[in-house]
C-alpha atoms as a PDB file:
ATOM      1  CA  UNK A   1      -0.711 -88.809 -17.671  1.00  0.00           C
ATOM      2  CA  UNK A   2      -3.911 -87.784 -16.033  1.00  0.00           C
ATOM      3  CA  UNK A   3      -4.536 -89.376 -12.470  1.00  0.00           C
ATOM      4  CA  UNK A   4      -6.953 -92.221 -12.171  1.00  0.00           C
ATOM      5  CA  UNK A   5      -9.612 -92.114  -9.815  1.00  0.00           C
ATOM      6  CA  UNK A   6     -11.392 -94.569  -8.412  1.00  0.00           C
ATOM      7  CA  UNK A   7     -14.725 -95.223  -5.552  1.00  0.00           C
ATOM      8  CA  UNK A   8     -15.236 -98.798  -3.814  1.00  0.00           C
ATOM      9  CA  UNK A   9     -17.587 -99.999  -1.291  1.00  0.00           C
ATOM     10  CA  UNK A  10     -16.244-102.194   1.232  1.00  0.00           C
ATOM     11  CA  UNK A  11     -17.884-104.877   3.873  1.00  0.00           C
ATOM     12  CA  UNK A  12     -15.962-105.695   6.385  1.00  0.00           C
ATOM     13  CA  UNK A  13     -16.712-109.130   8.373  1.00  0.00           C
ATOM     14  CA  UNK A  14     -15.032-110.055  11.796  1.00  0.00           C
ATOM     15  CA  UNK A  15     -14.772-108.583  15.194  1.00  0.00           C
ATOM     16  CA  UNK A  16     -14.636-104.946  13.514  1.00  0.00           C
ATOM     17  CA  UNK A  17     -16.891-103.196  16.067  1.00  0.00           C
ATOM     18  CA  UNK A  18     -15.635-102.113  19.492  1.00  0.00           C
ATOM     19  CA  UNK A  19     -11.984-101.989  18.499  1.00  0.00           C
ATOM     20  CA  UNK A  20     -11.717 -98.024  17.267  1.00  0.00           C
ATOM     21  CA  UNK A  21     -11.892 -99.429  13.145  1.00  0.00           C
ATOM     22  CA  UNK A  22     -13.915 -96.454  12.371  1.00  0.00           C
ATOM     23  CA  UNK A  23     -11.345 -93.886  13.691  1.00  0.00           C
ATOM     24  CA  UNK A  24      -8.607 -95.742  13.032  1.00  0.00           C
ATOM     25  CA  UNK A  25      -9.484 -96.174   9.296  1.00  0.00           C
ATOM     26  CA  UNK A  26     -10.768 -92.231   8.911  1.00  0.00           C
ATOM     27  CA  UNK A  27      -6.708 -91.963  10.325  1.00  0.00           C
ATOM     28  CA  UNK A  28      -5.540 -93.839   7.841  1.00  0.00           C
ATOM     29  CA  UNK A  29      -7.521 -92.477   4.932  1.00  0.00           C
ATOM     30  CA  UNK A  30      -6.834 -89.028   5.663  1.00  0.00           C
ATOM     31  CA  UNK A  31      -2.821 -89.842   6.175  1.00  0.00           C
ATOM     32  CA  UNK A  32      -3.529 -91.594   2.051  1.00  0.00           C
ATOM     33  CA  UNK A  33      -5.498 -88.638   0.857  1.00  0.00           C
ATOM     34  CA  UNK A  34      -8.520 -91.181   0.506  1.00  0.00           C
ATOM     35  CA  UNK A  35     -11.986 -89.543   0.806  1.00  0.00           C
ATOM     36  CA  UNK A  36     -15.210 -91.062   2.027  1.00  0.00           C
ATOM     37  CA  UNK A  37     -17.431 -92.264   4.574  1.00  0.00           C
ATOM     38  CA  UNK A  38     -17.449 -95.405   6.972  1.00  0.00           C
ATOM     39  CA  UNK A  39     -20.074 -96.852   9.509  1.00  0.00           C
ATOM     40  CA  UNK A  40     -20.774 -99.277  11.598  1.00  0.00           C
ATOM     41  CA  UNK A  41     -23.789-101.771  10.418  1.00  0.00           C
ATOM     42  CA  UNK A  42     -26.718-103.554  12.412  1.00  0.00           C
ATOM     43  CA  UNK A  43     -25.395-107.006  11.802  1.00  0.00           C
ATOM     44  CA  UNK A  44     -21.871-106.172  13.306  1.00  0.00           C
ATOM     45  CA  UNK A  45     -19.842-105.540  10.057  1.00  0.00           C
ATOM     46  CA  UNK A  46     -18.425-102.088   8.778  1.00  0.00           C
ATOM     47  CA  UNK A  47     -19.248-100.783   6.107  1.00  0.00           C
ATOM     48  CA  UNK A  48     -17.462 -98.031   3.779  1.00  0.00           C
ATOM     49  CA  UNK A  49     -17.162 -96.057   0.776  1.00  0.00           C
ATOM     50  CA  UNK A  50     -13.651 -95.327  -0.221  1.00  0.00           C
ATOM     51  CA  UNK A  51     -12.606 -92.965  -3.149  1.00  0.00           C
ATOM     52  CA  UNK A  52      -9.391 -90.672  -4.376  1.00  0.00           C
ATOM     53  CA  UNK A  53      -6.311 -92.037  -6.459  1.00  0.00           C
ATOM     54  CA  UNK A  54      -5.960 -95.571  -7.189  1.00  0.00           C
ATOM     55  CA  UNK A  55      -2.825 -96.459  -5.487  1.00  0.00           C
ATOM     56  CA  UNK A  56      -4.243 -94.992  -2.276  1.00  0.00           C
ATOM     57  CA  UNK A  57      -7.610 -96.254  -2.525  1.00  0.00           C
ATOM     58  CA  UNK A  58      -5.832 -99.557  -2.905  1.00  0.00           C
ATOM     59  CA  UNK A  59      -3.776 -99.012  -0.004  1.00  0.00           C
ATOM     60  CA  UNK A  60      -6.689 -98.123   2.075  1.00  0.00           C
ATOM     61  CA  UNK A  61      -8.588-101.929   1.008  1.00  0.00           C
ATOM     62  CA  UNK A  62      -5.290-103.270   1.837  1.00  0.00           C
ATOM     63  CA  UNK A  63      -5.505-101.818   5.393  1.00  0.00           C
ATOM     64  CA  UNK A  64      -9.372-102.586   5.722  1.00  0.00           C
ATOM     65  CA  UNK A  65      -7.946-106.382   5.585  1.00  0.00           C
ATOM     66  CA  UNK A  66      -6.205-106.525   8.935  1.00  0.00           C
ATOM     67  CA  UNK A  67      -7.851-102.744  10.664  1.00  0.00           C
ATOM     68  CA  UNK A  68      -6.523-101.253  13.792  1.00  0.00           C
ATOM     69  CA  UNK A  69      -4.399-103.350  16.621  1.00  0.00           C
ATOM     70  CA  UNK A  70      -7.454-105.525  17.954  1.00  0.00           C
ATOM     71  CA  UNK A  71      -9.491-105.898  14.912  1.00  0.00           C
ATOM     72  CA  UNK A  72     -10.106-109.628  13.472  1.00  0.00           C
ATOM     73  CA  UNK A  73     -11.380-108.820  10.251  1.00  0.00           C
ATOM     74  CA  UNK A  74     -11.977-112.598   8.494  1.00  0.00           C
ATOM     75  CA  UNK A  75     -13.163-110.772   4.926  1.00  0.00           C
ATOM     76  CA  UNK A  76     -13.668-108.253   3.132  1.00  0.00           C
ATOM     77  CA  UNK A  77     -16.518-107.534   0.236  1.00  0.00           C
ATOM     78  CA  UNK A  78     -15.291-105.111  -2.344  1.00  0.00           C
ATOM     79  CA  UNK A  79     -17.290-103.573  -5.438  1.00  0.00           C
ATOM     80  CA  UNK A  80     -17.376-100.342  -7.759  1.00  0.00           C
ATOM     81  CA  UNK A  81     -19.375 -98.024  -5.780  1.00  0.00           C
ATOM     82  CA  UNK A  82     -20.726 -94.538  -7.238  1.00  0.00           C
ATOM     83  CA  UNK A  83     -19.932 -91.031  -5.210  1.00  0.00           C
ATOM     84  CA  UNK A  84     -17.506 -88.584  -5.438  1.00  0.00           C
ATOM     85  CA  UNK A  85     -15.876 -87.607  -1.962  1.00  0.00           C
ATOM     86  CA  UNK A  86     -14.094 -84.543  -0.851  1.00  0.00           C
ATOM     87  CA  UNK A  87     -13.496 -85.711   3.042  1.00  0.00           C
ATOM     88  CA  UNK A  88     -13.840 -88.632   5.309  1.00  0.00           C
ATOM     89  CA  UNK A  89     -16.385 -89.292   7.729  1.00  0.00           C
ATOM     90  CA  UNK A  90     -16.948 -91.522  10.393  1.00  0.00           C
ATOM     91  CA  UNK A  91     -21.127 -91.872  10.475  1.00  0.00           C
ATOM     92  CA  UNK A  92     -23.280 -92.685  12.712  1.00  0.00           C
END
């Protein structure tokens, strides 16, 4: 059975910024084998792009909806996004 990828974008709302959910989410998508990128935005959310095998990606969006030990994340935007990733970044 051939393994199913899959690439989301994700928007995370709350108190996100400030409380290491950058690092701590490259942490835990290179402990699932998830690829991709995630940033901090302007108007205080995060935003990231998460891809690799579907049962980690979805682990990884499960994750984004609590984030490190101080995060408050109240939501979480999800949709099909288009990239394919090889490593995960923290950007600028």
């Amino acid at each position: 059975m051939p393994i199913t990828k899959k690439t989301l974008r994700l928007l995370i709302h709350g108190r996100v910024q400030g409380v290491f959910f950058r690092d701590s989410m490259k942490s835990e998508a290179q402990h699932l084998s998830v690829a991709g990128w995630v940033r901090n935005r302007s108007d205080g959310t995060v935003e990231a792009a998460v891809h690799g095998e579907s049962a980690a990606v979805d682990a990884i969006v499960r994750w984004a909806h609590h984030g490190p030990q101080h995060a408050q994340v109240t939501r979480v935007d999800i949709e099909p996004h288009d990239g394919n990733y090889t490593v995960f970044e923290v950007l600028g």
